[in-house]
PDB file of N, CA and C in Angstrom:
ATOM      1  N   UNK A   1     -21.888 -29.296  15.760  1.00  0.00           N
ATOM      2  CA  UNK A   1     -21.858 -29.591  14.341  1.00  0.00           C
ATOM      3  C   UNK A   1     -20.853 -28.644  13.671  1.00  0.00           C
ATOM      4  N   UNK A   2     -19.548 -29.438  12.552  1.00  0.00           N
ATOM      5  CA  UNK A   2     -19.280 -28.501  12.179  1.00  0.00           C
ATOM      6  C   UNK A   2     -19.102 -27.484  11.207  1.00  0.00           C
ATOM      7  N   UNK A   3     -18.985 -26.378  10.664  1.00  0.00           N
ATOM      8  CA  UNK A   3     -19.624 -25.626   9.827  1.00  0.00           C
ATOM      9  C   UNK A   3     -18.577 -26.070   8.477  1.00  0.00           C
ATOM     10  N   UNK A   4     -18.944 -26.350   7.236  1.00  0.00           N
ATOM     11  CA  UNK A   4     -17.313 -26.373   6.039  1.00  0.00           C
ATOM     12  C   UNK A   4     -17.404 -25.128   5.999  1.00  0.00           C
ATOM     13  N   UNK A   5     -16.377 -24.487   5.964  1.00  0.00           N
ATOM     14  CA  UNK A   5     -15.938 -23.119   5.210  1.00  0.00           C
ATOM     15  C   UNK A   5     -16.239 -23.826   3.220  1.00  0.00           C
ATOM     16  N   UNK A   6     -16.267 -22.066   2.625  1.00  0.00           N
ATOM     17  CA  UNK A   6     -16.312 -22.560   1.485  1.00  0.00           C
ATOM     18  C   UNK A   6     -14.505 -21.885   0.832  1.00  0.00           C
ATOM     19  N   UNK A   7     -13.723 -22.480   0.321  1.00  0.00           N
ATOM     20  CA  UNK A   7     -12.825 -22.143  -0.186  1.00  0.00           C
ATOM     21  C   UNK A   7     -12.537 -21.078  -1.064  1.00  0.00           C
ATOM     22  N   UNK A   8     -11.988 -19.957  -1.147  1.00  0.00           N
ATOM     23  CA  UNK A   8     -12.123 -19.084  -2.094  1.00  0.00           C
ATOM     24  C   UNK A   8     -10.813 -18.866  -2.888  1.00  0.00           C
ATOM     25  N   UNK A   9     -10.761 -19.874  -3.886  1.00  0.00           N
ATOM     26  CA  UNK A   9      -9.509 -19.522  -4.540  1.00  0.00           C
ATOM     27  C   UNK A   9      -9.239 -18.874  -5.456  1.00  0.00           C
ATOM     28  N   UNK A  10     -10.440 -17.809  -5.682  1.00  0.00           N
ATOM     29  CA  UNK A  10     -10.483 -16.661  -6.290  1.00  0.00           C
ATOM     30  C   UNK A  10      -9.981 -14.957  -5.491  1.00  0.00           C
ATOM     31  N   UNK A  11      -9.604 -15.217  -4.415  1.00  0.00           N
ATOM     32  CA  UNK A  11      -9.213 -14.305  -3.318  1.00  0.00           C
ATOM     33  C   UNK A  11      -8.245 -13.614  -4.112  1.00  0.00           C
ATOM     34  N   UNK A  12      -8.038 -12.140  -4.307  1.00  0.00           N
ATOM     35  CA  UNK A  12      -6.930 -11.325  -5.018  1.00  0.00           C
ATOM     36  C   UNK A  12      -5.874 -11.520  -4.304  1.00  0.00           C
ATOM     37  N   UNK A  13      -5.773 -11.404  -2.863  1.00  0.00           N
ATOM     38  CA  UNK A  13      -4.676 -12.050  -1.752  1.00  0.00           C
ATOM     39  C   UNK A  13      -4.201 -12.992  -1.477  1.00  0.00           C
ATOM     40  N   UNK A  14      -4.734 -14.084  -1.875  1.00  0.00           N
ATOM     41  CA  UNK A  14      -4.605 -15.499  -2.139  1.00  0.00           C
ATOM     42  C   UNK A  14      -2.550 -16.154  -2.679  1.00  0.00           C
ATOM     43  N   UNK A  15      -2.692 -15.196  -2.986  1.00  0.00           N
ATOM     44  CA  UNK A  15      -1.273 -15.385  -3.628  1.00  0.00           C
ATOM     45  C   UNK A  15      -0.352 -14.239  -3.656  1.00  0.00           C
ATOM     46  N   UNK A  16       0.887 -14.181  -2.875  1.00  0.00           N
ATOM     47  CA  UNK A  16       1.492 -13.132  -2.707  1.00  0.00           C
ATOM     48  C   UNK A  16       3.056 -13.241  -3.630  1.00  0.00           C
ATOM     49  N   UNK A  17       3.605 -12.265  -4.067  1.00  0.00           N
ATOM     50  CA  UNK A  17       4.538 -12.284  -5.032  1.00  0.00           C
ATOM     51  C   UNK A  17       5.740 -11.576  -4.399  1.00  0.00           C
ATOM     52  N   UNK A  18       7.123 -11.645  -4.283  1.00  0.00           N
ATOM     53  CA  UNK A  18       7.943 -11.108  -4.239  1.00  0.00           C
ATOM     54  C   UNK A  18       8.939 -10.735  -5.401  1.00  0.00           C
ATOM     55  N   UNK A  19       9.670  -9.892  -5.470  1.00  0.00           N
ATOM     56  CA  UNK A  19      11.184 -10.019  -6.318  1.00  0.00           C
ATOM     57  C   UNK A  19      12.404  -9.564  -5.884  1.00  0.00           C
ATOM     58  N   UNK A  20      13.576 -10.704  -5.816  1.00  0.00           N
ATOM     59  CA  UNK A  20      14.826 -10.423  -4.902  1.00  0.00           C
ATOM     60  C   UNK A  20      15.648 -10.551  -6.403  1.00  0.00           C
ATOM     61  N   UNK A  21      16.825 -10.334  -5.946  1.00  0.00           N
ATOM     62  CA  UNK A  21      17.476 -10.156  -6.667  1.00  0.00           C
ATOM     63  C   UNK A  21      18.364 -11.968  -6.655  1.00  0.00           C
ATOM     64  N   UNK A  22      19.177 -12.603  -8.087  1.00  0.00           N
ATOM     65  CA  UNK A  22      19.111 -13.813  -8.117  1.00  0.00           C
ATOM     66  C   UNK A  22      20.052 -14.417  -7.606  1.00  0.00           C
ATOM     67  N   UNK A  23      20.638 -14.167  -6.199  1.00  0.00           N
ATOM     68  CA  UNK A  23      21.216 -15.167  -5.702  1.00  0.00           C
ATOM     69  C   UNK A  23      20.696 -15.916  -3.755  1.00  0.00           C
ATOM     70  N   UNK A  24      21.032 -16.928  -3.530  1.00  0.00           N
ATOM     71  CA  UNK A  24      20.526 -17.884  -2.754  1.00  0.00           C
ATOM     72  C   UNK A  24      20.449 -16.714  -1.420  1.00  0.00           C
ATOM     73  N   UNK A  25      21.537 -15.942  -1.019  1.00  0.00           N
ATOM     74  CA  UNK A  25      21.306 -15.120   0.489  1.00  0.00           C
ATOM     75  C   UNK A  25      20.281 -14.107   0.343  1.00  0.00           C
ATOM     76  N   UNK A  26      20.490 -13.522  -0.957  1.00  0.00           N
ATOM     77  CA  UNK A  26      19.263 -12.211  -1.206  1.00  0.00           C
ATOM     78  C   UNK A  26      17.879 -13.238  -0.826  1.00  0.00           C
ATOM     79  N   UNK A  27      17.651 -13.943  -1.450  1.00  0.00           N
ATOM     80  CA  UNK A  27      16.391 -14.764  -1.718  1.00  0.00           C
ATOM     81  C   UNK A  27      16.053 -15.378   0.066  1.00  0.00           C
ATOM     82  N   UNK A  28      17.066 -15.816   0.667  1.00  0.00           N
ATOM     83  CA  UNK A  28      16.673 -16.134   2.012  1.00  0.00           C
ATOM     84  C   UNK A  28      16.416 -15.008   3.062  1.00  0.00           C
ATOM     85  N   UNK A  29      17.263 -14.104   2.782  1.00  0.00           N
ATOM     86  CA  UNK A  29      17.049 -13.045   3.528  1.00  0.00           C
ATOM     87  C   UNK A  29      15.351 -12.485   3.166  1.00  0.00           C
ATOM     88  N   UNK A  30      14.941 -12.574   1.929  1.00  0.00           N
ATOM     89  CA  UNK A  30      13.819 -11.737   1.626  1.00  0.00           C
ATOM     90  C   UNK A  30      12.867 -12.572   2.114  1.00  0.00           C
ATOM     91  N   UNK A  31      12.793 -13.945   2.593  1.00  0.00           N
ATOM     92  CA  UNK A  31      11.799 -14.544   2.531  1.00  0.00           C
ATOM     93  C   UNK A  31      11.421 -14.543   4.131  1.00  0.00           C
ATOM     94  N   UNK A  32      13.028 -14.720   4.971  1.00  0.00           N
ATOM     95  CA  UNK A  32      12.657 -14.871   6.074  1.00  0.00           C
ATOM     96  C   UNK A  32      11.994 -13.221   5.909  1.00  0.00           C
ATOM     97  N   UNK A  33      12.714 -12.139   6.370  1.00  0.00           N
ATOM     98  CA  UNK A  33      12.147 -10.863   6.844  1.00  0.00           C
ATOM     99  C   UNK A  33      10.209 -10.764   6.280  1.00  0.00           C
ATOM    100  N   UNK A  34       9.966 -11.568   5.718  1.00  0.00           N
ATOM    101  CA  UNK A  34       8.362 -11.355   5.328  1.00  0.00           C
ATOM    102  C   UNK A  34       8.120 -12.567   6.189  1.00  0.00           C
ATOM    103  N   UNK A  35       8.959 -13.632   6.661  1.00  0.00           N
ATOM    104  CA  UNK A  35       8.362 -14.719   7.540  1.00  0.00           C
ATOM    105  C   UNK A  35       7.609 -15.752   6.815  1.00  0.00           C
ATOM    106  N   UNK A  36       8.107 -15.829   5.828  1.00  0.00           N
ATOM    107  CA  UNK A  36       7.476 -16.880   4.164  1.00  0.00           C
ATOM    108  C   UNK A  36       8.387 -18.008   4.758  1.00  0.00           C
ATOM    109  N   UNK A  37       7.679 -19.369   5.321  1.00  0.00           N
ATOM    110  CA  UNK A  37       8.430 -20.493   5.178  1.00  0.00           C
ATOM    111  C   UNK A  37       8.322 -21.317   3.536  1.00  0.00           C
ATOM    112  N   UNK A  38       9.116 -22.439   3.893  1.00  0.00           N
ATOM    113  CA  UNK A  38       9.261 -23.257   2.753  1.00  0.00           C
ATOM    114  C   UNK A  38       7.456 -24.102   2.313  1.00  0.00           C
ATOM    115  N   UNK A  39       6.892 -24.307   3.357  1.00  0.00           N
ATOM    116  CA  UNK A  39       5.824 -24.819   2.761  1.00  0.00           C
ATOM    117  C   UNK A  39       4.651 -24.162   2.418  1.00  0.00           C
ATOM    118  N   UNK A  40       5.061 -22.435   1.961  1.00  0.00           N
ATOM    119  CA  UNK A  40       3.922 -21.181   1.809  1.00  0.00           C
ATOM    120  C   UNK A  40       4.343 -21.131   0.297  1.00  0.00           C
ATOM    121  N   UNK A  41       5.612 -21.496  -0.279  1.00  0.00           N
ATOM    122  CA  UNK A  41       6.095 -21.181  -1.086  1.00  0.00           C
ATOM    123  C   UNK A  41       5.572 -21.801  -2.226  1.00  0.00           C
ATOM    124  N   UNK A  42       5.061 -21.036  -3.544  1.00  0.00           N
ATOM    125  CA  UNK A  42       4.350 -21.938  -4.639  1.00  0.00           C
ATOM    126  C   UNK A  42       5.329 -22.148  -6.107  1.00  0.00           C
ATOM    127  N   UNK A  43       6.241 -21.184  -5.863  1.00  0.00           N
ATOM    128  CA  UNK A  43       7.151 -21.232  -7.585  1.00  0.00           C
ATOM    129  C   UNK A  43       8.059 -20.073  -7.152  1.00  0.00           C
ATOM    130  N   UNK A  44       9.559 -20.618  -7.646  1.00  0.00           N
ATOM    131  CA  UNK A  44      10.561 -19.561  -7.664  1.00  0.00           C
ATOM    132  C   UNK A  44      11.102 -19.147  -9.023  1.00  0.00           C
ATOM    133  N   UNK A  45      10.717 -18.257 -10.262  1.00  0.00           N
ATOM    134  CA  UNK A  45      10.770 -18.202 -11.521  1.00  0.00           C
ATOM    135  C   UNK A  45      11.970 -17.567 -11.462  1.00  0.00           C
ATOM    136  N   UNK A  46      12.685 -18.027 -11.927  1.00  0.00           N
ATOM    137  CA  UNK A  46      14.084 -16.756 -12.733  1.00  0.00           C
ATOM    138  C   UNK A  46      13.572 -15.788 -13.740  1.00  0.00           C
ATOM    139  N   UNK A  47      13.994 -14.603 -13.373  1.00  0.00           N
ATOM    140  CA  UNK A  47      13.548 -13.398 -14.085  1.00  0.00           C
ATOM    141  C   UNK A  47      15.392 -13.134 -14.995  1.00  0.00           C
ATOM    142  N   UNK A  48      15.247 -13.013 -16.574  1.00  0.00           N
ATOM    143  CA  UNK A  48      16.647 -12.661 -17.052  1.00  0.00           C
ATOM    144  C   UNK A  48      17.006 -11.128 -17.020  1.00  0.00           C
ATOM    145  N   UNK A  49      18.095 -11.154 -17.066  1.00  0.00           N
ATOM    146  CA  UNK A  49      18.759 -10.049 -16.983  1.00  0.00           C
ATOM    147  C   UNK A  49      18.342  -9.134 -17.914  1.00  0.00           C
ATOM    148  N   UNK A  50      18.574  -7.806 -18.039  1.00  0.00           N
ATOM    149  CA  UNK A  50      18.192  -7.000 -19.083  1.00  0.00           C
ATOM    150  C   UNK A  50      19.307  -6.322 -19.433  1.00  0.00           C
ATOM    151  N   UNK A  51      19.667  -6.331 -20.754  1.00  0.00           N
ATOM    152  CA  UNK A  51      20.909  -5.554 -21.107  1.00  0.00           C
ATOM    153  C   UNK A  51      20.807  -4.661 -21.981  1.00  0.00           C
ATOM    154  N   UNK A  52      19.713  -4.029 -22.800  1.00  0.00           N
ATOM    155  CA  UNK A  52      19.805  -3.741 -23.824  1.00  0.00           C
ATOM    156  C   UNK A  52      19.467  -1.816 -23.312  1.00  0.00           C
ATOM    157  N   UNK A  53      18.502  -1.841 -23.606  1.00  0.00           N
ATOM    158  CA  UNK A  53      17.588  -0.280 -22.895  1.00  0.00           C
ATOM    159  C   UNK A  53      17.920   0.202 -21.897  1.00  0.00           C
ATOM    160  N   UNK A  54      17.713  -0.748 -20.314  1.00  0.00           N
ATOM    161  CA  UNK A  54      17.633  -0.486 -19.356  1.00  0.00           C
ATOM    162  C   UNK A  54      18.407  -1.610 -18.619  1.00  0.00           C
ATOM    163  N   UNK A  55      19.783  -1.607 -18.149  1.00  0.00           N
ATOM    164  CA  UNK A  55      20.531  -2.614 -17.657  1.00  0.00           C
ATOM    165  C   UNK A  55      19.900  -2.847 -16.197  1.00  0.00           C
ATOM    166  N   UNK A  56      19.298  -4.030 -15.607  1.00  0.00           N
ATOM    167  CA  UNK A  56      18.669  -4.758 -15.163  1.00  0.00           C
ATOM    168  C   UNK A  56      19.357  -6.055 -14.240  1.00  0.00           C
ATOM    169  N   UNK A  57      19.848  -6.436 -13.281  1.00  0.00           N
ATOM    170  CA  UNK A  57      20.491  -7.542 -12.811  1.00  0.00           C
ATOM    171  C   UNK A  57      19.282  -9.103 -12.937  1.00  0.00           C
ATOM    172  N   UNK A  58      19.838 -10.012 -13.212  1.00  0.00           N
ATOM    173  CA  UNK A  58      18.531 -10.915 -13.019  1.00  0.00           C
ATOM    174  C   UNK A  58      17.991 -11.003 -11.283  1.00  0.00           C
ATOM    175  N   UNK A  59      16.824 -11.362 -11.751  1.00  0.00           N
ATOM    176  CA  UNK A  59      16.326 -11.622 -10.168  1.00  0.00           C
ATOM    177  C   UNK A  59      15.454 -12.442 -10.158  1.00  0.00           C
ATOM    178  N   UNK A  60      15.177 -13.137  -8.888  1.00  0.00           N
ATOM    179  CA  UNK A  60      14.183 -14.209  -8.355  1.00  0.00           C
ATOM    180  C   UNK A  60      12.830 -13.811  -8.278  1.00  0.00           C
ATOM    181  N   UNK A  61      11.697 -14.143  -8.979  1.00  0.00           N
ATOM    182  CA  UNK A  61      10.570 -13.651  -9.223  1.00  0.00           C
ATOM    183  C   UNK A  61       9.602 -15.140  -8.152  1.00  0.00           C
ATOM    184  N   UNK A  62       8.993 -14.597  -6.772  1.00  0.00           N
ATOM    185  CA  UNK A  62       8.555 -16.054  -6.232  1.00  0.00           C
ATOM    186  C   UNK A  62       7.552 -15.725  -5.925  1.00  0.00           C
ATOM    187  N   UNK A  63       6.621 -16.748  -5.937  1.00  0.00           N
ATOM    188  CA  UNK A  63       5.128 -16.729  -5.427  1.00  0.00           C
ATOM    189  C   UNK A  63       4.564 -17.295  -4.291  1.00  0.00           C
ATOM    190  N   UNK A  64       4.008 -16.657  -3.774  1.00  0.00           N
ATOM    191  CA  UNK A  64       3.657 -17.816  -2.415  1.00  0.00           C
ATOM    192  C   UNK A  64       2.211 -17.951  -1.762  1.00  0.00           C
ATOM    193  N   UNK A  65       2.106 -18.546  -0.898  1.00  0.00           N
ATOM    194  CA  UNK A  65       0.985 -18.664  -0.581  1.00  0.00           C
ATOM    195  C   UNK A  65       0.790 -17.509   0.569  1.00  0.00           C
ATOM    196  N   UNK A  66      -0.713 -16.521   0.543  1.00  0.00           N
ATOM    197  CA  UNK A  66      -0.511 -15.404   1.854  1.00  0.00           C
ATOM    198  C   UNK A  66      -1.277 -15.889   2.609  1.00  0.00           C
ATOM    199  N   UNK A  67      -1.464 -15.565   4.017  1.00  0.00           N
ATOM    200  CA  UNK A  67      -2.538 -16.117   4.834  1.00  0.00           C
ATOM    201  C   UNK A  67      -3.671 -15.971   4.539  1.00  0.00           C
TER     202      UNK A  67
END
């Protein structure tokens, strides 16, 4: 018989976050070296640049799914 697990999508780990900096090789490079494929991946947000206070490059803000 088999048992359901119960889902916990309240897990603090549940969702893992990176930030690369905003172009396509930074962003592949960061994803492979953590071993994040394309179907772990939940949102890739653009983060803007900062110019004012503290000069800032934009970067790729992504979320993903963790084991």
């Amino acid at each position: 018989m088999a048992v359901a697990q119960a889902l916990h999508s309240n897990r603090a780990d549940a969702v893992g976050e990176i930030v690369t900096e905003a172009n396509v090789p930074a962003l592949n490079a960061a994803l492979a070296d953590r071993g994040i494929d394309a179907g772990r991946i939940i949102s890739i947000l653009p983060v803007a640049a900062q110019t004012l206070m503290t000069a800032a490059p934009a970067q790729f803000r992504v979320l993903y799914r963790a084991h």
